[in-house]
C-alpha atoms as a PDB file:
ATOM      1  CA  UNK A   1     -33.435   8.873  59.289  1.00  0.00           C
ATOM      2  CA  UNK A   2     -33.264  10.275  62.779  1.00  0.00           C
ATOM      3  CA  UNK A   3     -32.425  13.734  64.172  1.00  0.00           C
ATOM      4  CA  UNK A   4     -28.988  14.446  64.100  1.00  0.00           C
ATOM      5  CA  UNK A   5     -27.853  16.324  67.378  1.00  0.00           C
ATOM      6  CA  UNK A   6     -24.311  17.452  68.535  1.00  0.00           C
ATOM      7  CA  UNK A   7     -22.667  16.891  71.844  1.00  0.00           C
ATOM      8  CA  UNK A   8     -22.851  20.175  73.793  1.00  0.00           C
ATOM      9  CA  UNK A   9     -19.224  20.603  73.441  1.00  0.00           C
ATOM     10  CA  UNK A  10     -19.622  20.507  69.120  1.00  0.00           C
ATOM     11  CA  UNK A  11     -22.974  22.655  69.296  1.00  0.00           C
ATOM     12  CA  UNK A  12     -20.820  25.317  71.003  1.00  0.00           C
ATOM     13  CA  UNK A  13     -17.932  25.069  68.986  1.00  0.00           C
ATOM     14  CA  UNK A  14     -20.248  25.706  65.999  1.00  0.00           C
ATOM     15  CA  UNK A  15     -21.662  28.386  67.290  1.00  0.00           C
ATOM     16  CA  UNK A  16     -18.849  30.332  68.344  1.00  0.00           C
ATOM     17  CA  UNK A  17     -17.678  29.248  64.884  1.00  0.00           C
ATOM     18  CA  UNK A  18     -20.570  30.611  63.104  1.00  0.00           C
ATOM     19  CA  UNK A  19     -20.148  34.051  65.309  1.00  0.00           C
ATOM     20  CA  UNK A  20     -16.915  34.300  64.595  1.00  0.00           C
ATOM     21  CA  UNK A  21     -17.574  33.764  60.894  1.00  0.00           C
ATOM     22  CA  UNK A  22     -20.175  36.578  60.951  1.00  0.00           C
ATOM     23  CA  UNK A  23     -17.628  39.394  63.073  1.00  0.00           C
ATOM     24  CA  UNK A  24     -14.910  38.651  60.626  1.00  0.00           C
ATOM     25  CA  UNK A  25     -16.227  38.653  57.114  1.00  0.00           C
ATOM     26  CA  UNK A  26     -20.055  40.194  57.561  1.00  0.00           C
ATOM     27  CA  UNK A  27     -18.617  42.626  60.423  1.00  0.00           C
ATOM     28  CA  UNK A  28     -21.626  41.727  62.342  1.00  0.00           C
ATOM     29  CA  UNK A  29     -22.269  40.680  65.533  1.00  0.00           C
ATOM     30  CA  UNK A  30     -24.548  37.715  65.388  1.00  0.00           C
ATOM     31  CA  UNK A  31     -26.167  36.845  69.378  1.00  0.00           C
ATOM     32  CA  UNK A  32     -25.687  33.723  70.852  1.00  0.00           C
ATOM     33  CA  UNK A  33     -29.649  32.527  69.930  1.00  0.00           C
ATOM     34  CA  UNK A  34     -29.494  33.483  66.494  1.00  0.00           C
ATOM     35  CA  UNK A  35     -26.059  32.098  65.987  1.00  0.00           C
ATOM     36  CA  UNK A  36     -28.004  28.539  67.526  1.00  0.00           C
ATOM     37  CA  UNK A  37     -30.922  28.708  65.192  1.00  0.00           C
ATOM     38  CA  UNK A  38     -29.001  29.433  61.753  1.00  0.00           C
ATOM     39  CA  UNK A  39     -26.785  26.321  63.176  1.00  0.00           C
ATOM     40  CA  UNK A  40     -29.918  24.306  63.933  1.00  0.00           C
ATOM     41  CA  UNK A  41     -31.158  25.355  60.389  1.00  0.00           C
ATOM     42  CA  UNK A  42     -28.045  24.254  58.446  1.00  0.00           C
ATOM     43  CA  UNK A  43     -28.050  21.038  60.013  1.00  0.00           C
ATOM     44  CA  UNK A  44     -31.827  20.486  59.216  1.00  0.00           C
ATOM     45  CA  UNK A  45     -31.387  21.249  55.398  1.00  0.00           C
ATOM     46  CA  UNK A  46     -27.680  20.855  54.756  1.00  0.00           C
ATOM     47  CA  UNK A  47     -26.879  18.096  57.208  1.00  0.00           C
ATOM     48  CA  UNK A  48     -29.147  15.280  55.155  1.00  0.00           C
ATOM     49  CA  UNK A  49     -27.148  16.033  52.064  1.00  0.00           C
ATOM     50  CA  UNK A  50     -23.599  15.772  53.378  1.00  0.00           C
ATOM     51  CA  UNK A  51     -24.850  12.649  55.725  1.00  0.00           C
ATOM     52  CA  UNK A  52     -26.358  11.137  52.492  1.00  0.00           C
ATOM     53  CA  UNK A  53     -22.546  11.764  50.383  1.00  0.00           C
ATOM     54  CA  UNK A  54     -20.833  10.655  53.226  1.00  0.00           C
ATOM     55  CA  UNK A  55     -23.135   6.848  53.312  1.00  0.00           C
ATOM     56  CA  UNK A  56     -22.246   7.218  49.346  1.00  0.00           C
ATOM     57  CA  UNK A  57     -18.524   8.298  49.152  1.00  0.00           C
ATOM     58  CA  UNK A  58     -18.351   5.034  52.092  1.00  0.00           C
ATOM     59  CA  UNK A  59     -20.132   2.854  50.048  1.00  0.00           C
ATOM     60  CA  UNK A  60     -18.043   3.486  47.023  1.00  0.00           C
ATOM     61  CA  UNK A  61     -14.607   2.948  48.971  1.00  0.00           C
ATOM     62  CA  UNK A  62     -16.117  -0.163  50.640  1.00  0.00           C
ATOM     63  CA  UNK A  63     -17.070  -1.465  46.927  1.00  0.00           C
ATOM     64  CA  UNK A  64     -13.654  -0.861  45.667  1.00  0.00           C
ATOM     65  CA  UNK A  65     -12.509  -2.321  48.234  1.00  0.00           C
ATOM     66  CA  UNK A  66     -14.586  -5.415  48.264  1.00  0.00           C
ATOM     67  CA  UNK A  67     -13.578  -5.634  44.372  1.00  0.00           C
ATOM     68  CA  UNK A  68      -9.684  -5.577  45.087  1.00  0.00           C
ATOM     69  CA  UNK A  69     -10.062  -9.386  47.595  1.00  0.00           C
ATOM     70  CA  UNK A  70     -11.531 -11.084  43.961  1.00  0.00           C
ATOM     71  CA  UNK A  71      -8.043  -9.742  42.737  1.00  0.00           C
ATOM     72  CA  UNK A  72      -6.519 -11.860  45.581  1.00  0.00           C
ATOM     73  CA  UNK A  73      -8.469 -15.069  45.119  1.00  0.00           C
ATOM     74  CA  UNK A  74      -6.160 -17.658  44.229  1.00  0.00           C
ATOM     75  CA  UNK A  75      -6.873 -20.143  41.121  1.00  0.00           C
ATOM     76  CA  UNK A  76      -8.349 -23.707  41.606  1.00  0.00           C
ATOM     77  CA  UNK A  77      -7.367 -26.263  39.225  1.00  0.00           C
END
C-alpha cells in the first residue's frame, strides 16, 4: 500500500483539530509540531485500519449490489 498524505489544506485542518481537541477536553495546549507528529502517528497506525474497512464496507455494498442485477435478469424460455 502506499503512504497516505493529506493536501496541505486537510493536514492543517487536522491539526488545528487535534489542538483544539487537546485545549478543550485535556485543557492543554498542544504546539503546532507536536500536534503534526501525533497526526502523522495516527495516520501511520490507525489510517491502514480504517483504509482497509473502508476497501471492505465498499466491497460488501458493491457485492450486494452486483447480487440485486441477477434479481433483474429476465427468464429465457
Amino acid at each position: 500500500m502506499t503512504t497516505f498524505h493529506l493536501s496541505k489544506e486537510l493536514k492543517k485542518q487536522a491539526v488545528d483539530d487535534i489542538k483544539k481537541y487537546f485545549l478543550d477536553n485535556r485543557e492543554e495546549e498542544m504546539g503546532q509540531l507536536a500536534s503534526e507528529l501525533l497526526l502523522d502517528f495516527m495516520i501511520e497506525k490507525v489510517g491502514k485500519v480504517l483504509y482497509n474497512q473502508g476497501i471492505k464496507d465498499a466491497h460488501t455494498f458493491m457485492s450486494e449490489k452486483v447480487e440485486e442485477l441477477y434479481v433483474l435478469k429476465k427468464k429465457q424460455r
